[in-house]
Protein backbone atom coordinates (compact mmCIF):
# COMPACT_ATOMS: atom_id res chain seq x y z
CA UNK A 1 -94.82 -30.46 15.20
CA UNK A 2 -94.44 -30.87 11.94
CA UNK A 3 -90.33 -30.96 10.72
CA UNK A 4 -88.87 -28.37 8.25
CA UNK A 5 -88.99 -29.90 4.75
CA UNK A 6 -84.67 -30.83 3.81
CA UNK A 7 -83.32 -28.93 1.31
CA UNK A 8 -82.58 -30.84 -2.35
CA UNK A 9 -79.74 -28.80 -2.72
CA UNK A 10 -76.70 -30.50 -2.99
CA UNK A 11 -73.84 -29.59 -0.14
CA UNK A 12 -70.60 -28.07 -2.09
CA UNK A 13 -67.36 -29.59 -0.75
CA UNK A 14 -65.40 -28.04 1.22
CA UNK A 15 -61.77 -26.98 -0.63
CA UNK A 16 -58.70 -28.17 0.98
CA UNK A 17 -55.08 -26.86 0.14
CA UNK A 18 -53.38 -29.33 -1.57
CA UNK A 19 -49.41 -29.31 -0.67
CA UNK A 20 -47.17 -27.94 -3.36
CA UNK A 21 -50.18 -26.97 -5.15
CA UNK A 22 -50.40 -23.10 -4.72
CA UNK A 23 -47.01 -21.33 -3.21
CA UNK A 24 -47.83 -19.23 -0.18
CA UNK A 25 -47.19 -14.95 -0.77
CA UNK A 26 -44.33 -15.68 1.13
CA UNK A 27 -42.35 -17.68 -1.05
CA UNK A 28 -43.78 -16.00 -3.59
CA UNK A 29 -41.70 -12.67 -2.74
CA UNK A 30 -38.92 -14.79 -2.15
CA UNK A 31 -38.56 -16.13 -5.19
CA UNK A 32 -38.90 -12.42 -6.96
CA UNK A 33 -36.08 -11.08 -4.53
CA UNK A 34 -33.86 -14.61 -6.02
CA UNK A 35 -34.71 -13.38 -9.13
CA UNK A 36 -34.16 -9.65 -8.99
CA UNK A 37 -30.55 -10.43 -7.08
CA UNK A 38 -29.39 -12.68 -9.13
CA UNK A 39 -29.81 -9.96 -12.07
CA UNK A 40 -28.50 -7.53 -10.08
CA UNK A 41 -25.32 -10.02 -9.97
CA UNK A 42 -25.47 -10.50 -13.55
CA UNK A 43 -25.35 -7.11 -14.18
CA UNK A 44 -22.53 -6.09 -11.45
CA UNK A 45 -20.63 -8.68 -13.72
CA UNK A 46 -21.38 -6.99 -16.60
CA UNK A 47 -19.84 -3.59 -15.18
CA UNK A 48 -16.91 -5.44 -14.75
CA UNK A 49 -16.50 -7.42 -17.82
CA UNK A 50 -17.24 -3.68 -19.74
CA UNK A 51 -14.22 -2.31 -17.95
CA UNK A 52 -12.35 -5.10 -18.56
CA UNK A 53 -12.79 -4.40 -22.10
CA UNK A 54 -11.88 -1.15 -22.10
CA UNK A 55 -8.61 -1.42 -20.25
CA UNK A 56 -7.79 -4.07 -22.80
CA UNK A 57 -9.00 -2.39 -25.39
CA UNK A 58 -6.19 0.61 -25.08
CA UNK A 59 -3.26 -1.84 -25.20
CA UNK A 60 -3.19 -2.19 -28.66
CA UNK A 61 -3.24 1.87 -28.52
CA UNK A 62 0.18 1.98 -26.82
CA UNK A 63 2.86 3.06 -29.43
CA UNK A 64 5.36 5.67 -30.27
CA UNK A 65 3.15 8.72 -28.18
CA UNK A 66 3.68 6.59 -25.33
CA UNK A 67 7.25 6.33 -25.66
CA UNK A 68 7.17 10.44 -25.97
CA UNK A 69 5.48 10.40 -23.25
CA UNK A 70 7.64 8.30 -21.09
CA UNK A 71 10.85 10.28 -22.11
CA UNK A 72 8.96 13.69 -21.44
CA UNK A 73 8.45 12.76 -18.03
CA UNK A 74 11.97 10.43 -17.82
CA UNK A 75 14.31 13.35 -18.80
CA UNK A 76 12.05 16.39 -16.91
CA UNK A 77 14.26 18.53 -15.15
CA UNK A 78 11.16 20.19 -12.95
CA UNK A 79 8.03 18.29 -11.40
CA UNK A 80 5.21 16.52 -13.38
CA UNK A 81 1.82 18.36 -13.23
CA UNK A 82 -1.20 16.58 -13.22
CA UNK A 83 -4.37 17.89 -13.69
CA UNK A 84 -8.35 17.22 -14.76
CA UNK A 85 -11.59 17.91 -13.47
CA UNK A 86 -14.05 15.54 -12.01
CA UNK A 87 -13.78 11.71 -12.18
CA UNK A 88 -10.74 12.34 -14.42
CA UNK A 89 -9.52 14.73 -11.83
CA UNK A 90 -9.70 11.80 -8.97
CA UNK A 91 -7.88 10.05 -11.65
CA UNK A 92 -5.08 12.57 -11.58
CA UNK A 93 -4.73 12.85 -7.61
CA UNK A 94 -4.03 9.01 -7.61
CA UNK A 95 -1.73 9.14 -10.26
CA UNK A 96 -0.01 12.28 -8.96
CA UNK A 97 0.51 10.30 -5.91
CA UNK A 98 1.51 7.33 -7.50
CA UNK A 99 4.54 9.41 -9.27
CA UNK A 100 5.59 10.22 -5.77
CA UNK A 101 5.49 7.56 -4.37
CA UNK A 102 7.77 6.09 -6.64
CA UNK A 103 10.43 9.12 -6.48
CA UNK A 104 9.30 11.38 -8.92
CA UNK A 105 8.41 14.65 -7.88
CA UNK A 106 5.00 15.44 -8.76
CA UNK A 107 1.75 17.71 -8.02
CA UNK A 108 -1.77 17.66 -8.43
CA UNK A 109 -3.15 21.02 -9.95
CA UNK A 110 -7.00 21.64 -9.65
CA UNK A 111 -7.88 23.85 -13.24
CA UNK A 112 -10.50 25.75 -11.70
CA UNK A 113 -7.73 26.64 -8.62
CA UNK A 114 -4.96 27.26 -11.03
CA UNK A 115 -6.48 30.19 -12.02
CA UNK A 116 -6.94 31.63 -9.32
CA UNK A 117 -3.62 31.36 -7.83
CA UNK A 118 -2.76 27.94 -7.98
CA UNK A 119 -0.61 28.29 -11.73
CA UNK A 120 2.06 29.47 -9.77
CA UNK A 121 2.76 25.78 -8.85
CA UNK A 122 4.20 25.31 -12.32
CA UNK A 123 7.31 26.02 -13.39
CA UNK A 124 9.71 26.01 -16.40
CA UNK A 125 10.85 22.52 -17.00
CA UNK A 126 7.71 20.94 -15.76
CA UNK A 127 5.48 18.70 -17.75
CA UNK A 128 2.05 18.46 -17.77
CA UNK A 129 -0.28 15.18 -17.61
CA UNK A 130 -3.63 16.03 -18.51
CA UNK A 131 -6.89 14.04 -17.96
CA UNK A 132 -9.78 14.55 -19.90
CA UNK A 133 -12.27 11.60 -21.57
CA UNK A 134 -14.15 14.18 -23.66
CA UNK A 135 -11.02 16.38 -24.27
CA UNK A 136 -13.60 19.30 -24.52
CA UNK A 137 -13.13 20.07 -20.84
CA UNK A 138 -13.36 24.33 -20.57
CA UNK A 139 -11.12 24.41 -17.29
CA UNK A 140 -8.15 22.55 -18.87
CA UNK A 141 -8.79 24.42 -22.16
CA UNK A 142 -8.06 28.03 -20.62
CA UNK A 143 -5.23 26.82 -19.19
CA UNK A 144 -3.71 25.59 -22.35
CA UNK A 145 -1.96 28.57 -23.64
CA UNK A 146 -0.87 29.27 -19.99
CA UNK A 147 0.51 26.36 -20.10
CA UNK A 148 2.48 27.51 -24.18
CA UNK A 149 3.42 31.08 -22.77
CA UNK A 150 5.48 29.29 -19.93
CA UNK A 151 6.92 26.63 -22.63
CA UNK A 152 5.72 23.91 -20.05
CA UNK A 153 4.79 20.59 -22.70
CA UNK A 154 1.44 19.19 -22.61
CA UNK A 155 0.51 15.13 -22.33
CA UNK A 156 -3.05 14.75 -23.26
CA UNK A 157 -4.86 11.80 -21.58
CA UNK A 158 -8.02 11.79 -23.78
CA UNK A 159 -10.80 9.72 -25.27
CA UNK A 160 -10.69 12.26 -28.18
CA UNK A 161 -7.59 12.36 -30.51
CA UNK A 162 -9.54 15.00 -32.46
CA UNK A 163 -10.69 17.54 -29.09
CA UNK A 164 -9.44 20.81 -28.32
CA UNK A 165 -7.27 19.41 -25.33
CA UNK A 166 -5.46 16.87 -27.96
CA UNK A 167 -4.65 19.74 -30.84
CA UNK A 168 -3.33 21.87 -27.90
CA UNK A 169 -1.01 18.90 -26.76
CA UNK A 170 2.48 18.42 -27.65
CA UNK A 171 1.49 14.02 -27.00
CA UNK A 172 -1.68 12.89 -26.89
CA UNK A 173 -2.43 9.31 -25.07
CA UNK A 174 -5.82 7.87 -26.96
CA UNK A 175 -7.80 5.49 -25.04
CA UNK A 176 -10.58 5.88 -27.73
CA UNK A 177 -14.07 6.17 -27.95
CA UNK A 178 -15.41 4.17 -24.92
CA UNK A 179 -19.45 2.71 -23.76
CA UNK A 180 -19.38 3.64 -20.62
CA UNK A 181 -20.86 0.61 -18.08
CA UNK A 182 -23.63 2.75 -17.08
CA UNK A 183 -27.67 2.08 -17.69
CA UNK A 184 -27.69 5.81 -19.28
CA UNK A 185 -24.67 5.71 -20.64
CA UNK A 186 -23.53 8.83 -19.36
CA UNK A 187 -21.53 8.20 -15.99
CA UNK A 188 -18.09 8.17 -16.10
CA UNK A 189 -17.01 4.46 -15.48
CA UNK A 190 -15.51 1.97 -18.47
CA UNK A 191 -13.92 5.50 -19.40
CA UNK A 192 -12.42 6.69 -16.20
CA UNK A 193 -10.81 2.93 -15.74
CA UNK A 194 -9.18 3.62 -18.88
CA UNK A 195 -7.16 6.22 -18.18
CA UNK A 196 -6.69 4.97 -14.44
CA UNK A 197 -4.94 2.15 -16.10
CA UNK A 198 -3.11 3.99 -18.70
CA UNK A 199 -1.78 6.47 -15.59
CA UNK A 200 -0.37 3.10 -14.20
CA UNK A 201 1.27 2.15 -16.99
CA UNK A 202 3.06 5.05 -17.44
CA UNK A 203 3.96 5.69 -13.70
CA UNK A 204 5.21 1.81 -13.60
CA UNK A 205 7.16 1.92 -17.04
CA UNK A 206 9.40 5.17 -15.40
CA UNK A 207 9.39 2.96 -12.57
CA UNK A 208 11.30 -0.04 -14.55
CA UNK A 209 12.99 2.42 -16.65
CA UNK A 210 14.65 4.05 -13.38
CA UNK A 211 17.73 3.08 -10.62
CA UNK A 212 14.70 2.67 -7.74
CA UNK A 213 14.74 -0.05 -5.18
CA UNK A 214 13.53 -1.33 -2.11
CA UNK A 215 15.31 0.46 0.15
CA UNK A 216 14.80 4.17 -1.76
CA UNK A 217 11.07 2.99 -1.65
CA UNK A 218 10.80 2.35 2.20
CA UNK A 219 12.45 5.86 2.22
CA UNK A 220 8.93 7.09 0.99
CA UNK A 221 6.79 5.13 3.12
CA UNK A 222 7.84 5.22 6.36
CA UNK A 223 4.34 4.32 8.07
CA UNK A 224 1.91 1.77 8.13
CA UNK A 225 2.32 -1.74 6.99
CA UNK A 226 4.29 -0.66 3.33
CA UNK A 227 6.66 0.60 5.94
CA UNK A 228 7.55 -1.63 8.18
CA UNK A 229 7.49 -4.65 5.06
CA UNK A 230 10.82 -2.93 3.94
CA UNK A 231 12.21 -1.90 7.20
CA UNK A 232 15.90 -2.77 8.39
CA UNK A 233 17.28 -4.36 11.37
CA UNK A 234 19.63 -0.95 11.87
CA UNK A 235 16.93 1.37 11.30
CA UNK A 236 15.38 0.20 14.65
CA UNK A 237 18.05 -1.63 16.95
CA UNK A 238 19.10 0.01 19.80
CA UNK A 239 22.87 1.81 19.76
CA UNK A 240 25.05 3.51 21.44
CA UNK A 241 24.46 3.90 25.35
CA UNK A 242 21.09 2.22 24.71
CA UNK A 243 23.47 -1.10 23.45
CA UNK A 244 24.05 -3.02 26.82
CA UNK A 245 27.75 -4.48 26.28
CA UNK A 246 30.11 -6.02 29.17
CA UNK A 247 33.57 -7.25 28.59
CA UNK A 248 33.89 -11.06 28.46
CA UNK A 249 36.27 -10.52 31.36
CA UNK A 250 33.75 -8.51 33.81
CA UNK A 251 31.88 -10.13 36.12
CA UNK A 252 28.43 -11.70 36.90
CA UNK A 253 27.36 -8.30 39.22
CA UNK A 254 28.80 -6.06 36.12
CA UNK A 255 26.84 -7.53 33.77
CA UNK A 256 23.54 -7.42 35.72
CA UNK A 257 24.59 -3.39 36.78
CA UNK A 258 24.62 -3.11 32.71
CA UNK A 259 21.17 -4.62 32.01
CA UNK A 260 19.72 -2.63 34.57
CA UNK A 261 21.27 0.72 33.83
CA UNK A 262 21.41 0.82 30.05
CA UNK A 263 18.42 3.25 28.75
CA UNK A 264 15.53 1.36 28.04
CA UNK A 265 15.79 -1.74 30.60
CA UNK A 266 16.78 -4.63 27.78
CA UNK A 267 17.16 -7.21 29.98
CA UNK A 268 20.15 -8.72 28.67
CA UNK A 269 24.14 -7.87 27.71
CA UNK A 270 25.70 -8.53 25.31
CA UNK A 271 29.38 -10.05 25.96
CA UNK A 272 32.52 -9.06 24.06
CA UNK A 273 35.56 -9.25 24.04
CA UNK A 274 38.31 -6.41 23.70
CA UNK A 275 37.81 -6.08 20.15
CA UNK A 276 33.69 -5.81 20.53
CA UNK A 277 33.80 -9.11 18.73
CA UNK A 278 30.53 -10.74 20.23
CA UNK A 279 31.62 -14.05 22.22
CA UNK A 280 28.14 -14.22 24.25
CA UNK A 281 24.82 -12.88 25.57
CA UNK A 282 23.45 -13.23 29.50
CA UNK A 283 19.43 -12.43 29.62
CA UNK A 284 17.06 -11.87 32.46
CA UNK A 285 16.41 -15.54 32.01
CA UNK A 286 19.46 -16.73 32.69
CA UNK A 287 19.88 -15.14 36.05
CA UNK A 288 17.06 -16.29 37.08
CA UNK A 289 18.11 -20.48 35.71
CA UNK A 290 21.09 -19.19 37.87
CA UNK A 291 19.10 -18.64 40.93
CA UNK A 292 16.35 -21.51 40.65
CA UNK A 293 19.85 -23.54 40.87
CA UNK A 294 21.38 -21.61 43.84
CA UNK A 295 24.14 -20.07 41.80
CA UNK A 296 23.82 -16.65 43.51
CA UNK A 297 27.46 -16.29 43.22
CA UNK A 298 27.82 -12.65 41.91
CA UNK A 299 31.56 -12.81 41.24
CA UNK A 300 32.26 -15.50 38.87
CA UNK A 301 32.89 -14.00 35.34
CA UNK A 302 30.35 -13.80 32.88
CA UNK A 303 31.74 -15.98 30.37
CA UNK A 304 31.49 -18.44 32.54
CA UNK A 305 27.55 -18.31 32.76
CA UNK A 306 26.93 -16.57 29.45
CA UNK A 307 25.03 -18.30 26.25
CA UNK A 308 28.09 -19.25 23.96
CA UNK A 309 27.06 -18.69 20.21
CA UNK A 310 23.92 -16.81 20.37
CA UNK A 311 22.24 -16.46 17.26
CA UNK A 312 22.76 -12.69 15.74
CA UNK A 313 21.66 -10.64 12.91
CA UNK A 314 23.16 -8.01 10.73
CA UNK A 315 22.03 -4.36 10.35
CA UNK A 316 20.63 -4.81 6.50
CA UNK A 317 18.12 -7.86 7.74
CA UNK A 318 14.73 -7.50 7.30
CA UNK A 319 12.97 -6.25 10.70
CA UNK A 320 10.24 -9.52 9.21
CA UNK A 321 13.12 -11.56 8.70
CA UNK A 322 14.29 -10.74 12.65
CA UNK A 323 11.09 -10.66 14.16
CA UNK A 324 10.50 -14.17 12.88
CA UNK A 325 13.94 -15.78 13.88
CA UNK A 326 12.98 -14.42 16.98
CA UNK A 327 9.55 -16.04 17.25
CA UNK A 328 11.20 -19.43 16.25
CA UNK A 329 13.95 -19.13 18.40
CA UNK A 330 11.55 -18.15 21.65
CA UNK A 331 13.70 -15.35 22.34
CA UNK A 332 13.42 -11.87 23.68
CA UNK A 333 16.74 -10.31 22.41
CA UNK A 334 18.97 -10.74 19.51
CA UNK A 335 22.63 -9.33 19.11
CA UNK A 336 23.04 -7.44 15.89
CA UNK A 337 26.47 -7.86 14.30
CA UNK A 338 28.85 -6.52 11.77
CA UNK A 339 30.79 -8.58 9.10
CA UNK A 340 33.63 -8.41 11.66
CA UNK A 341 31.24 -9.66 14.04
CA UNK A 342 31.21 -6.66 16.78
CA UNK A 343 28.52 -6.06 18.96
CA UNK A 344 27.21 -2.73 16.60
CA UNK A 345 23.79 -2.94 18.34
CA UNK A 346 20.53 -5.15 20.04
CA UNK A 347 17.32 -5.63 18.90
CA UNK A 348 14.64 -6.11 21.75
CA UNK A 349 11.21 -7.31 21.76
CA UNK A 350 9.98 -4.00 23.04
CA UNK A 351 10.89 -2.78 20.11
CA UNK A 352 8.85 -4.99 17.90
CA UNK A 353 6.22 -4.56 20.19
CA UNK A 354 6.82 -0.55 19.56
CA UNK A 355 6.71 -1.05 15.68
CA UNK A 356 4.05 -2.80 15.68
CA UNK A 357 5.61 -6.09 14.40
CA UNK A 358 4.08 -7.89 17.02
């Protein structure tokens, strides 16, 4: 049989991927989402640095309406009335609560509330703070001869010296015209940082300006951590019949009758003398040293098995500062003494544990 004549053609070579030569679709997308998230970071910076600029940009707008201000709100016999709609509204509710945090009475009025009702929450001798970026606002602008017929002054916070809401102000606060950090332009963000930081400036200028310390702030802020970071030693130990004291001249089974009896279970005494000068303190731990020795002896005076010179604390210390001695020391209880040195309470690890300290 006669064979097939071979084709002249010549065979084409086969193609082989080359490494590194063509990157797969795979790292292909990978490299566009590097690329698109590091300019998202770039411009996340950019926000930033934009309202950066602005807050700096108002300092050298601080002068003498600032100082009006400040007295205004210093020397106001009634409440200070914040107000403004929107963002500048948020604004206002954190600066309103800022005020009173800080001991100056102060309330948060919505405009499009106030009149409706909510007007009746100002009052002669009040002063008004309000918020507006465009100053063209039409809710604060109705209320602003409301505000003149009941002779309570006006502080503009505006981005417009020349608006409605600034000629209808007895002080105007100018943060100036402002790009706002936004793609459009448009939302309220270099702006609204402004006048947040303008509302702190004023709130912590009264605050320097005023008789307000530590212990009138922990006053306001009884809960949560700001709480208990300013919370005393006498504001928590335990008094009265809850105190477990035994006279230096009582004995072992006395003392043990008062650790078990006293409200609250302490687990220790503390022992004084006559005066309720401390001289000692017998724990839970103690007796039981006592009985691991076979001292079971019940009638031996309690000075005579006591801790001599137990560490104490006074009533103004820091519950931080006690809770930590106490952590240090690896002890349950300490004694809390006056400058005479008497017993005037205890403060327990259950209580800590209470507070949350520990």
């Amino acid at each position: 049989m006669a064979r097939a004549p071979r084709s002249t053609a010549k065979k084409q070579p086969r193609l082989r991927a080359l490494p590194g030569r063509a990157p797969s679709p795979a790292a292909v997308r990978a490299e566009a989402r590097s690329a698109d998230d590091e300019a998202a970071l770039t411009y996340a910076r950019g926000v930033l640095e934009a309202e950066a600029r602005a807050i700096l940009g108002v300092t050298d707008r601080l002068g003498n309406a600032f100082l009006r201000a400040l007295r205004l709100v210093r020397d106001c016999p009634g409440q200070v009335v914040v107000t403004g709609m929107g963002k500048a509204g948020h604004i206002g509710q954190k600066l309103s609560s800022t005020l009173a945090s800080t001991g100056i009475r102060s309330v948060f009025l919505h405009p499009a509330e106030a009149v409706h009702g909510d007007l009746g929450r100002v009052g002669q001798g009040d002063v008004i703070l309000a918020l507006s970026n465009s100053g063209s606002t039409e809710e604060l602008l109705r209320l602003l001869p409301l505000f003149k017929r009941m002779g309570t002054p006006v502080v503009a916070l505006t981005g417009d010296a020349d608006s409605a809401l600034a000629k209808g102000a007895e002080v105007v606060l100018d943060i100036g015209r402002i790009e706002e950090a936004c793609p459009m332009g448009l939302v309220p963000t270099a702006s609204t940082a402004a006048l947040h930081a303008v509302g702190d400036a004023l709130a912590m200028t009264l605050l320097r300006s005023r008789p307000f310390g530590r212990d009138d702030y922990a006053l306001l802020h009884p809960g949560g951590k700001l709480g208990r970071s300013v919370l005393r030693v006498y504001e928590l130990m335990r008094t009265g019949p809850a105190n477990p004291l035994v006279l230096d001249t009582a004995r072992l089974s006395q003392a043990v009758v008062v650790m078990t009896n006293t409200p609250g279970r302490p687990g220790a005494a503390c022992v004084v003398d006559r005066d309720g000068r401390l001289e000692g303190i017998f724990t839970d731990g103690d007796l039981r040293r006592l009985v691991e020795r076979g001292h079971t002896d019940f009638e031996v005076p309690v000075r005579q098995v006591m801790g001599k010179r137990p560490r104490c604390i006074t009533p103004d210390t820091l519950v931080l500062t006690a809770a930590a001695q106490m952590r240090e020391l690896k002890v349950d209880q300490l004694p809390v003494v006056d400058v005479e040195g008497r017993a005037v309470g205890l403060l327990d690890v259950q209580d800590l544990l209470a507070a949350k300290f520990v």
